[in-house]
PDB file of N, CA and C in Angstrom:
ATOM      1  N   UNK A   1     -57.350 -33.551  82.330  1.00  0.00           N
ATOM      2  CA  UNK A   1     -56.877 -32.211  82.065  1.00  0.00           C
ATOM      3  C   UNK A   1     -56.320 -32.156  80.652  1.00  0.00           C
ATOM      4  N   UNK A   2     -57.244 -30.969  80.045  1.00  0.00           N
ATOM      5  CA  UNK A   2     -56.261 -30.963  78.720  1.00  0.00           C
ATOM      6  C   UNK A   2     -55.473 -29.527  78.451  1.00  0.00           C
ATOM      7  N   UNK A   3     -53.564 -30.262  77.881  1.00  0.00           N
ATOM      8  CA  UNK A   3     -52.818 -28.975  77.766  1.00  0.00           C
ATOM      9  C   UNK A   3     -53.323 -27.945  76.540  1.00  0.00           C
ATOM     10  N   UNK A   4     -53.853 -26.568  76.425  1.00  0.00           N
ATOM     11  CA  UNK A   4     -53.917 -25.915  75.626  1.00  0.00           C
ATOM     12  C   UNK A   4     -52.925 -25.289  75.002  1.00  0.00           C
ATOM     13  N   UNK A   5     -53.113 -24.525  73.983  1.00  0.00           N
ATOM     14  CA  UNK A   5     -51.273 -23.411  73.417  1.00  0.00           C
ATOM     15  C   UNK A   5     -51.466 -23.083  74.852  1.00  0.00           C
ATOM     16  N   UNK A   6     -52.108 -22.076  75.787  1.00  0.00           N
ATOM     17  CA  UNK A   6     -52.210 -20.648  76.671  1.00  0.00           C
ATOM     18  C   UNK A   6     -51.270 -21.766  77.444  1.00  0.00           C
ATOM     19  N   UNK A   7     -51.391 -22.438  78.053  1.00  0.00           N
ATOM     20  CA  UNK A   7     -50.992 -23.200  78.700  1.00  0.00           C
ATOM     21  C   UNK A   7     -49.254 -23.732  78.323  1.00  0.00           C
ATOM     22  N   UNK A   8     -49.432 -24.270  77.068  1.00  0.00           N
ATOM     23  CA  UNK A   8     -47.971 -24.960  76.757  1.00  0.00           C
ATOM     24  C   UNK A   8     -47.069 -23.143  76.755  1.00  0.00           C
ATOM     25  N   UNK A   9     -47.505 -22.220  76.190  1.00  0.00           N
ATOM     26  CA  UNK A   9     -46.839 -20.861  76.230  1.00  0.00           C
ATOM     27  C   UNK A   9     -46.430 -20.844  77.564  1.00  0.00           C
ATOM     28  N   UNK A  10     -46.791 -20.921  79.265  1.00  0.00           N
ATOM     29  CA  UNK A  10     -47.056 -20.747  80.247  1.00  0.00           C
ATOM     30  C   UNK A  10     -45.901 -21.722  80.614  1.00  0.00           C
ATOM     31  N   UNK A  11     -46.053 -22.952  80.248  1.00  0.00           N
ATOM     32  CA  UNK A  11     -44.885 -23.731  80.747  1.00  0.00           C
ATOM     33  C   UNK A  11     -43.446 -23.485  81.004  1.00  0.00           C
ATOM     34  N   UNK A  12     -43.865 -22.675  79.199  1.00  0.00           N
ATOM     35  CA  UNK A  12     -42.294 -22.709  78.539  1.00  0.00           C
ATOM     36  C   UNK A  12     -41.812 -21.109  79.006  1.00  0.00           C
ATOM     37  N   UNK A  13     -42.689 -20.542  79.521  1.00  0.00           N
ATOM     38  CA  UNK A  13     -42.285 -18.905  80.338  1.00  0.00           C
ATOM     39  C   UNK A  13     -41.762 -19.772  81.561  1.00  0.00           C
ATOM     40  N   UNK A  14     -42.432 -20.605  82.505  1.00  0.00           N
ATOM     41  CA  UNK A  14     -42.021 -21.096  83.546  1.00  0.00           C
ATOM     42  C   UNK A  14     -40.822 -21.606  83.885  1.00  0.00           C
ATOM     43  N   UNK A  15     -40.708 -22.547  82.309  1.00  0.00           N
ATOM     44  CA  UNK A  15     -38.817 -23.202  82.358  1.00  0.00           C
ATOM     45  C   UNK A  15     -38.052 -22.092  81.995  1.00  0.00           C
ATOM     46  N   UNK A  16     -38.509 -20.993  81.396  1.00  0.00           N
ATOM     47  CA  UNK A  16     -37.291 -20.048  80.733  1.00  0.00           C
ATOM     48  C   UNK A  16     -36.654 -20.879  79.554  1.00  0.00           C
ATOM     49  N   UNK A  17     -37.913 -21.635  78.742  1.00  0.00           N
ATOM     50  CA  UNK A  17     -37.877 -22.270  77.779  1.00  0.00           C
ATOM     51  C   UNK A  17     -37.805 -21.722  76.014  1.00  0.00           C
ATOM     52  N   UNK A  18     -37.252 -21.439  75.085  1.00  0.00           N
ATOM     53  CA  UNK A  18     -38.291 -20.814  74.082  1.00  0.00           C
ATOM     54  C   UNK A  18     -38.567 -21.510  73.526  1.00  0.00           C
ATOM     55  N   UNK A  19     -39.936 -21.405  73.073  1.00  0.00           N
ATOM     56  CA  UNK A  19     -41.005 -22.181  72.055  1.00  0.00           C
ATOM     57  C   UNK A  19     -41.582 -21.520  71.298  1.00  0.00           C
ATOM     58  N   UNK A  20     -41.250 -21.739  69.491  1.00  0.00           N
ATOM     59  CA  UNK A  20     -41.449 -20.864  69.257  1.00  0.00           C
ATOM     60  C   UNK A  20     -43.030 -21.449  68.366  1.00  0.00           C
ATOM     61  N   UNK A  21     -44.026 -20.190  67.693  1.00  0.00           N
ATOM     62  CA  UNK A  21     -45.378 -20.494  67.644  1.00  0.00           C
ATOM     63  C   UNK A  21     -45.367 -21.642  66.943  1.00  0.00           C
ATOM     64  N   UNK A  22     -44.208 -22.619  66.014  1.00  0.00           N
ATOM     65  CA  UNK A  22     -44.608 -23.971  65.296  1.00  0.00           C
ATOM     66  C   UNK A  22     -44.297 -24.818  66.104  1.00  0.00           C
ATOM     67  N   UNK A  23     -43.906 -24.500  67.229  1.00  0.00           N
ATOM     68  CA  UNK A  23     -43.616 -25.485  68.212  1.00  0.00           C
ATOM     69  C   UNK A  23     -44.856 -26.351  69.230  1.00  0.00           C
ATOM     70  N   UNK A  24     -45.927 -25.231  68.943  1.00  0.00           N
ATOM     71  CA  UNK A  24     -46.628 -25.154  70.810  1.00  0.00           C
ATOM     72  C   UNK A  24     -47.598 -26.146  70.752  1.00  0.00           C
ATOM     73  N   UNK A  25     -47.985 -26.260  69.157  1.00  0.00           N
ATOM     74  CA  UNK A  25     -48.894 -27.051  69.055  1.00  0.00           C
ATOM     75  C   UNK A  25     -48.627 -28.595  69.172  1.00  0.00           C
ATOM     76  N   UNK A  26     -47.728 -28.776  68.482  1.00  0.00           N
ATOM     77  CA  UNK A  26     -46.788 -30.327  68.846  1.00  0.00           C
ATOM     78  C   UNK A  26     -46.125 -30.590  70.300  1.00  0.00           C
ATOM     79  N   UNK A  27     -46.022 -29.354  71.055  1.00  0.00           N
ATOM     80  CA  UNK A  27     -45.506 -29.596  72.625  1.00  0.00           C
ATOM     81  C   UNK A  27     -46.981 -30.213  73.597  1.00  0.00           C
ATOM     82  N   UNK A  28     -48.294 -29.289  72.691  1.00  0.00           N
ATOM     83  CA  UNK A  28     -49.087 -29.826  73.756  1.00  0.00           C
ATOM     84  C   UNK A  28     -49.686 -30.927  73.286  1.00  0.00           C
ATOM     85  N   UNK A  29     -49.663 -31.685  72.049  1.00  0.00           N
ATOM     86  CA  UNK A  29     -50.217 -32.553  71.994  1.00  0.00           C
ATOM     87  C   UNK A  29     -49.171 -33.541  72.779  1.00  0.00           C
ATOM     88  N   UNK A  30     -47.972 -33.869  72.629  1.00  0.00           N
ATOM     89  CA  UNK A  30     -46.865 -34.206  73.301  1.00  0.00           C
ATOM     90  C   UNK A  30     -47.050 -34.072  74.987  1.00  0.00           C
ATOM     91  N   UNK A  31     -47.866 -33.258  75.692  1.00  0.00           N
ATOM     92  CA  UNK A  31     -47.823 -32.906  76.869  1.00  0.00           C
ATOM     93  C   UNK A  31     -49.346 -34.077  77.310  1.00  0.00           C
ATOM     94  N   UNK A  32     -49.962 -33.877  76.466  1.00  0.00           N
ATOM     95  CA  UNK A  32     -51.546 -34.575  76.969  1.00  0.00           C
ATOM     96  C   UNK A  32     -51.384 -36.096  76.089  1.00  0.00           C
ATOM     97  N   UNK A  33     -50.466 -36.755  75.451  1.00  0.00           N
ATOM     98  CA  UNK A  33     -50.022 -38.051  75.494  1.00  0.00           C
ATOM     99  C   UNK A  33     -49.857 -38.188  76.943  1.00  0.00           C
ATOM    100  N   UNK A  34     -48.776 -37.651  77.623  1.00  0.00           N
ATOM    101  CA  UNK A  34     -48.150 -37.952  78.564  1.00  0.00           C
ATOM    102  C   UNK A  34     -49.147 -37.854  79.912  1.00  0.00           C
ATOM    103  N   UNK A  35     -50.093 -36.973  79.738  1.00  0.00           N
ATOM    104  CA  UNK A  35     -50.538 -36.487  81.117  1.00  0.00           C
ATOM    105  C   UNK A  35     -51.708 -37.598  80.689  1.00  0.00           C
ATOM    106  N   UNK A  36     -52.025 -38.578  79.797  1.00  0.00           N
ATOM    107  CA  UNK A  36     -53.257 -39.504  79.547  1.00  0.00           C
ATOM    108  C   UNK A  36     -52.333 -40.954  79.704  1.00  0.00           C
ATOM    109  N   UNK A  37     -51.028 -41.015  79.432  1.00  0.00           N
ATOM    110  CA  UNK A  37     -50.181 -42.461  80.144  1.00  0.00           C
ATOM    111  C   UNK A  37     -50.039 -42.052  81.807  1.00  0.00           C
ATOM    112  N   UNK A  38     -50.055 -41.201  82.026  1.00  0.00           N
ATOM    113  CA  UNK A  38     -50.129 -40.933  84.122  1.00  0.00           C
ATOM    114  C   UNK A  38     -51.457 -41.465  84.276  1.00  0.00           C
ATOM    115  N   UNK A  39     -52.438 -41.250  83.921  1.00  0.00           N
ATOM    116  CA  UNK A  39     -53.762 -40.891  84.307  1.00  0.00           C
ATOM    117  C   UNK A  39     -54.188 -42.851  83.825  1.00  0.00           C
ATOM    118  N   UNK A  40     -53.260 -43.618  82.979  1.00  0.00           N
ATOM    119  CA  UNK A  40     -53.327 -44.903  82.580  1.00  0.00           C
ATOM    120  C   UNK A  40     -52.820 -45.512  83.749  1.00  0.00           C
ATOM    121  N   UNK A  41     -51.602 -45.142  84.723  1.00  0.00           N
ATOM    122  CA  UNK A  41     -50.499 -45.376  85.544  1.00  0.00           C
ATOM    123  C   UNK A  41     -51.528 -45.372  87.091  1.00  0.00           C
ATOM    124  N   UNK A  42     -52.365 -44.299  87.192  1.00  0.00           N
ATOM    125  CA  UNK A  42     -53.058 -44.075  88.319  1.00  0.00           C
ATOM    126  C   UNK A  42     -54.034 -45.324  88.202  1.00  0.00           C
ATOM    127  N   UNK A  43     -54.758 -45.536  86.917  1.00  0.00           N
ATOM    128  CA  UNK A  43     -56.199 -46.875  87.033  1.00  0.00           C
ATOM    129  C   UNK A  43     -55.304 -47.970  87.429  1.00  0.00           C
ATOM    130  N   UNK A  44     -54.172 -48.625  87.596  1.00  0.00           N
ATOM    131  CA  UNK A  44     -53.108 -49.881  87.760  1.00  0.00           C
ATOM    132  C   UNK A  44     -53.425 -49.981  89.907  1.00  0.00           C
ATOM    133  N   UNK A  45     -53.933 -51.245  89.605  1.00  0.00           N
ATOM    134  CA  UNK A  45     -54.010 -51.285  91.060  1.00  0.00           C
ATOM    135  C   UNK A  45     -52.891 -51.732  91.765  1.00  0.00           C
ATOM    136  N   UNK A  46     -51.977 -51.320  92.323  1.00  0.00           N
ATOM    137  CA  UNK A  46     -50.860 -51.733  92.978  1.00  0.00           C
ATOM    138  C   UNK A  46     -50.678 -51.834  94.947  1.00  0.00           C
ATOM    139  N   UNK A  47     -52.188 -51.991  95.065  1.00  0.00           N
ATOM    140  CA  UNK A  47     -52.296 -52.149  96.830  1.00  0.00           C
ATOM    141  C   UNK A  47     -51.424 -53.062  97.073  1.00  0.00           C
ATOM    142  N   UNK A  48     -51.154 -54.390  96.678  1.00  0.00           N
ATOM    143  CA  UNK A  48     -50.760 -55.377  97.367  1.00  0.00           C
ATOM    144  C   UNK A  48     -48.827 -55.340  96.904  1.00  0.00           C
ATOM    145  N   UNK A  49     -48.431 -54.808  96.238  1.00  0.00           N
ATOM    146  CA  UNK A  49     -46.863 -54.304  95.972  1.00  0.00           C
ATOM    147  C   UNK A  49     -46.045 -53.637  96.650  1.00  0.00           C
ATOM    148  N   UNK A  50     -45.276 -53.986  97.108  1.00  0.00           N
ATOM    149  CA  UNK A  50     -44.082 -53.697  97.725  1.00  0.00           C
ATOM    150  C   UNK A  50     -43.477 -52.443  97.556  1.00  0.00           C
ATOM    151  N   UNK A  51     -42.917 -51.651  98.104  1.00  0.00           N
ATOM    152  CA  UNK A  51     -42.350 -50.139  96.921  1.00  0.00           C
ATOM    153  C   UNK A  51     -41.060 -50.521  96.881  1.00  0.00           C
ATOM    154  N   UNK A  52     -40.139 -50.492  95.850  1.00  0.00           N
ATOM    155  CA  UNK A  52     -38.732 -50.479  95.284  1.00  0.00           C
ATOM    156  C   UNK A  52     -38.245 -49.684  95.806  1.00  0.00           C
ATOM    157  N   UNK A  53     -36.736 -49.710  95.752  1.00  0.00           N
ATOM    158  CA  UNK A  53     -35.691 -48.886  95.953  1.00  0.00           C
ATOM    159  C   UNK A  53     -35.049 -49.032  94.708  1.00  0.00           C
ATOM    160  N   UNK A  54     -34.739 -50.453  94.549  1.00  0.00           N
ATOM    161  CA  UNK A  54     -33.554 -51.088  93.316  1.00  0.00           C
ATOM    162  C   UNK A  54     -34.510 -52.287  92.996  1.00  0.00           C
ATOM    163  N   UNK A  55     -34.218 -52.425  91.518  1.00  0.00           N
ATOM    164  CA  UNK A  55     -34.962 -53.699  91.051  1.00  0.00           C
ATOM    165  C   UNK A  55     -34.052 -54.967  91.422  1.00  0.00           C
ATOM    166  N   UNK A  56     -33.336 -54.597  91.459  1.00  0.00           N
ATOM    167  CA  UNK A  56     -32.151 -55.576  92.098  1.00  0.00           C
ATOM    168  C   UNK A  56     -31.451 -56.059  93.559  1.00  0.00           C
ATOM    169  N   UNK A  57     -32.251 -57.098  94.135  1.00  0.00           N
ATOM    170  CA  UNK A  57     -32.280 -57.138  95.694  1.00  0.00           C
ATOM    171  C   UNK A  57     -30.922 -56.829  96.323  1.00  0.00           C
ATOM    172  N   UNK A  58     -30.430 -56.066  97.112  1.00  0.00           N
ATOM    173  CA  UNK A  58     -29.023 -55.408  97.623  1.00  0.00           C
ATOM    174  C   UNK A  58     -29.058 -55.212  99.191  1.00  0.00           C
ATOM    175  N   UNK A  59     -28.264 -55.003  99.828  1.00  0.00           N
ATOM    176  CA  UNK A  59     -28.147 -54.193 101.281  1.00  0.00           C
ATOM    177  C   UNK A  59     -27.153 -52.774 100.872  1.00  0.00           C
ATOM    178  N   UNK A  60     -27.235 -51.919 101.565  1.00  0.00           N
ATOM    179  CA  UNK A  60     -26.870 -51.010 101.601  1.00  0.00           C
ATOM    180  C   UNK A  60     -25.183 -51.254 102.304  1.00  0.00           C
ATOM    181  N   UNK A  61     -24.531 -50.477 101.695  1.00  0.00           N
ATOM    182  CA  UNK A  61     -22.920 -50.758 102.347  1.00  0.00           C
ATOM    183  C   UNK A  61     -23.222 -49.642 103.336  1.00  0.00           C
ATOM    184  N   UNK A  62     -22.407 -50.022 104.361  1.00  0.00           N
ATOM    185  CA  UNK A  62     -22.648 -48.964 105.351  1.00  0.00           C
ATOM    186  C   UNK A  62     -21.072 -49.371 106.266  1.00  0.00           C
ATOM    187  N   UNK A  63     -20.811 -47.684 106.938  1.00  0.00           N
ATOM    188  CA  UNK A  63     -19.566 -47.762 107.382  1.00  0.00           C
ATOM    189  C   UNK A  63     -19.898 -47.125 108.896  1.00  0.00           C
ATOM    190  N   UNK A  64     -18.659 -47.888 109.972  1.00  0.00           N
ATOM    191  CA  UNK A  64     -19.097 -47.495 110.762  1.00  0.00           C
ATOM    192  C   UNK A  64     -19.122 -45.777 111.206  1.00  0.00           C
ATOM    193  N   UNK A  65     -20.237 -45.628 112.277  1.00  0.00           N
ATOM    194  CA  UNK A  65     -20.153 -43.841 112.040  1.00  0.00           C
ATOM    195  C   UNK A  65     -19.441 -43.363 113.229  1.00  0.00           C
ATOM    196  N   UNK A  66     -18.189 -42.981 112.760  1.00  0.00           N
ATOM    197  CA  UNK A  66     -17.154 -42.653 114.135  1.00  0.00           C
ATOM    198  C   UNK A  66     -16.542 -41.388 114.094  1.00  0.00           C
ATOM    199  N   UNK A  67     -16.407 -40.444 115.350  1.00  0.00           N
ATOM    200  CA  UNK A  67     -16.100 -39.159 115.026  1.00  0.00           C
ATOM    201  C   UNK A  67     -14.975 -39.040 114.979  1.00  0.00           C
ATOM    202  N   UNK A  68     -13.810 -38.874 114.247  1.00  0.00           N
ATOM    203  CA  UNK A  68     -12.519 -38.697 114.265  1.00  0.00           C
ATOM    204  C   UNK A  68     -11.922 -37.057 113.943  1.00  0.00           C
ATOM    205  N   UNK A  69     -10.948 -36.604 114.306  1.00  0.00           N
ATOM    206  CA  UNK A  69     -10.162 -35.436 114.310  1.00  0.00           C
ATOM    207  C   UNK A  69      -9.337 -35.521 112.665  1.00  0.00           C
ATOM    208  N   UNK A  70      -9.645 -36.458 111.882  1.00  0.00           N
ATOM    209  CA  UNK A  70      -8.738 -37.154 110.970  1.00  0.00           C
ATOM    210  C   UNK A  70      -7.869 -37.330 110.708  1.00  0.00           C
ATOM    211  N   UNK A  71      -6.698 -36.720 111.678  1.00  0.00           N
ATOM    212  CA  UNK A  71      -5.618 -37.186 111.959  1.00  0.00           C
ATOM    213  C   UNK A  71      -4.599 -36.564 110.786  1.00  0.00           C
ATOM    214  N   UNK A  72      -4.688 -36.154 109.908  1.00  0.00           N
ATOM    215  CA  UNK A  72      -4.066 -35.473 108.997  1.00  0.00           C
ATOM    216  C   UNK A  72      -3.734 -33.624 108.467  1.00  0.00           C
ATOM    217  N   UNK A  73      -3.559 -33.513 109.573  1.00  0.00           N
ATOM    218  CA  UNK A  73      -3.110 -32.248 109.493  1.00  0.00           C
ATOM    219  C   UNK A  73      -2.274 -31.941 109.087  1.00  0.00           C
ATOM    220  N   UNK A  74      -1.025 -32.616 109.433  1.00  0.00           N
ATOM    221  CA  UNK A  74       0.539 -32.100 108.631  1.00  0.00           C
ATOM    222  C   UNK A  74       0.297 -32.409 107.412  1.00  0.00           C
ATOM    223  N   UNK A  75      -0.074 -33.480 107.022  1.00  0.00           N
ATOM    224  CA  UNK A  75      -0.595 -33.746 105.279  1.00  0.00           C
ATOM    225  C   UNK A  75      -1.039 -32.688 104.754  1.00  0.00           C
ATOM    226  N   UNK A  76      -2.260 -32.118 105.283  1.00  0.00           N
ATOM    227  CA  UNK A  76      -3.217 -31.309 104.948  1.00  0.00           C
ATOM    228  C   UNK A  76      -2.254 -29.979 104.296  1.00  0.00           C
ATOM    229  N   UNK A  77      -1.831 -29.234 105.585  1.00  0.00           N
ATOM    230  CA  UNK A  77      -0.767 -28.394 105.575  1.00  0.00           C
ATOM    231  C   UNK A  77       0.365 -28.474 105.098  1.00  0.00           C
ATOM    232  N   UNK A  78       0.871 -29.420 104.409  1.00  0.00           N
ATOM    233  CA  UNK A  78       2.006 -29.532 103.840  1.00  0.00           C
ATOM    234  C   UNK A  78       2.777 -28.760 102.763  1.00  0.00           C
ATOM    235  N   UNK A  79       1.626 -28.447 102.024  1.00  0.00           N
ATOM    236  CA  UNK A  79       1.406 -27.442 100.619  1.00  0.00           C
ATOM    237  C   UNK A  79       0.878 -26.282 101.306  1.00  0.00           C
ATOM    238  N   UNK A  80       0.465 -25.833 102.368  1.00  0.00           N
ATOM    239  CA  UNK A  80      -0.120 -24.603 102.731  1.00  0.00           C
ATOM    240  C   UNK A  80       1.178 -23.382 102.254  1.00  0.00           C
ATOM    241  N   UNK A  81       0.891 -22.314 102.039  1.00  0.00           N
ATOM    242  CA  UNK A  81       2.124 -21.449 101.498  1.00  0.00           C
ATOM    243  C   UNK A  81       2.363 -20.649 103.256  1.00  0.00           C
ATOM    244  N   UNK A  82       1.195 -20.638 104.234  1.00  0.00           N
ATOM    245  CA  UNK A  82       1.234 -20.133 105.349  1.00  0.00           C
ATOM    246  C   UNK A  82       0.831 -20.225 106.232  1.00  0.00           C
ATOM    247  N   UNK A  83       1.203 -21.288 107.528  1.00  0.00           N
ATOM    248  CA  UNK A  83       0.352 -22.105 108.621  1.00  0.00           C
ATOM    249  C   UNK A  83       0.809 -21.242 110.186  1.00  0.00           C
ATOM    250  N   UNK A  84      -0.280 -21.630 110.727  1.00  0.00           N
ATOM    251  CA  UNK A  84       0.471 -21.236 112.091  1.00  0.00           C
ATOM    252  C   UNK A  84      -0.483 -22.426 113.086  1.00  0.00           C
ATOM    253  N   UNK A  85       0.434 -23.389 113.624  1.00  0.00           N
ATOM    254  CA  UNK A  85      -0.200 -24.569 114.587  1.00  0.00           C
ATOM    255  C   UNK A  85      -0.929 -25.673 113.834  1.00  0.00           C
ATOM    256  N   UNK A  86      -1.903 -25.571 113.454  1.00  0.00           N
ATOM    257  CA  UNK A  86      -2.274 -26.764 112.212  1.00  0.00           C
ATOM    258  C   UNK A  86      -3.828 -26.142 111.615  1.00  0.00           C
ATOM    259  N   UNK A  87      -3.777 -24.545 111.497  1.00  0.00           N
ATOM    260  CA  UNK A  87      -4.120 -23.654 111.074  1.00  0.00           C
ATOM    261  C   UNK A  87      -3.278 -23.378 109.622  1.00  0.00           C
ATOM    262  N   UNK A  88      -4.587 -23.015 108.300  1.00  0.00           N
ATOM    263  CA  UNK A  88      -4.050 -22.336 107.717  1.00  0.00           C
ATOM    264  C   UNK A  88      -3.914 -20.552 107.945  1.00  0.00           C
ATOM    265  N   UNK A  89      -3.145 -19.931 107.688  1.00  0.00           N
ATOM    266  CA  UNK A  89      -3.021 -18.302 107.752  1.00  0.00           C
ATOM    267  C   UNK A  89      -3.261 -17.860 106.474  1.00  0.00           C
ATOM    268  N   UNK A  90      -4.327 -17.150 106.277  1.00  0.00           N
ATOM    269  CA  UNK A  90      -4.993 -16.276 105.171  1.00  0.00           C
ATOM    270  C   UNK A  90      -5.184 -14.435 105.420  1.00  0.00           C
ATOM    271  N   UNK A  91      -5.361 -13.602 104.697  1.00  0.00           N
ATOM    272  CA  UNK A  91      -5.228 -12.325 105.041  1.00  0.00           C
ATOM    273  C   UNK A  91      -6.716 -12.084 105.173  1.00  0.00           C
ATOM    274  N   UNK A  92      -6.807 -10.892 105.865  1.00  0.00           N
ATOM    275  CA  UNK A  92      -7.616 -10.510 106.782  1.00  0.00           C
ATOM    276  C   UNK A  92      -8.789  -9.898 105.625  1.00  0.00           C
ATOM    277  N   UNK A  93     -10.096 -10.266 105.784  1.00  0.00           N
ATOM    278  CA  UNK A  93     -10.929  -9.957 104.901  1.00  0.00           C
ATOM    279  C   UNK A  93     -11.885  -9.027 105.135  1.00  0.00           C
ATOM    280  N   UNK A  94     -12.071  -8.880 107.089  1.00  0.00           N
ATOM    281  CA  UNK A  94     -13.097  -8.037 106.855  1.00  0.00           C
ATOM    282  C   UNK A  94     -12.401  -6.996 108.245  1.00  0.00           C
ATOM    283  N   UNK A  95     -12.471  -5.837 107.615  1.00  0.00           N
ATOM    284  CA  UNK A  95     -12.475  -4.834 108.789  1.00  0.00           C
ATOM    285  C   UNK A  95     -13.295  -4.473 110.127  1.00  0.00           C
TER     286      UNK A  95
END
């Protein structure tokens, strides 16, 4: 696929980009470098590879998953300017 101006103009309407006309020509040659290193990336045979997460072998930290009430309500409410039970009280918004 090759990027044309009609095209690089089209992009840059799409991002809500401006580009202005000394621009478009250096965006698309800039655009079809890039879309000819993908198209280099696709011929790379990678059947027998593993897929990454991290290049760096890790486990994931993980915590246990427990449902709690969190126990901090008076905390919570402490600074409230107006509580009632472990409710904050706010004024009435909709009729």
């Amino acid at each position: 696929m090759s990027v044309d101006s009609a095209i690089v103009r089209r992009i840059a309407h799409l991002s809500r980009i401006a580009v202005g006309d000394d621009e478009v020509e250096r965006l698309g040659q800039e655009l079809n470098a890039i879309l000819a290193f993908v198209e280099e990336l696709n011929a790379v045979d990678v059947s027998g590879v593993e897929p990454l997460t991290s290049v760096l072998p890790m486990k994931m930290k993980k915590r246990e998953d427990v449902v709690t009430d969190g126990g901090f309500a008076d905390d919570i409410l402490a600074n409230a300017p107006e509580r009632e039970d472990h409710f904050f009280v706010v004024p009435k918004v909709i009729e």
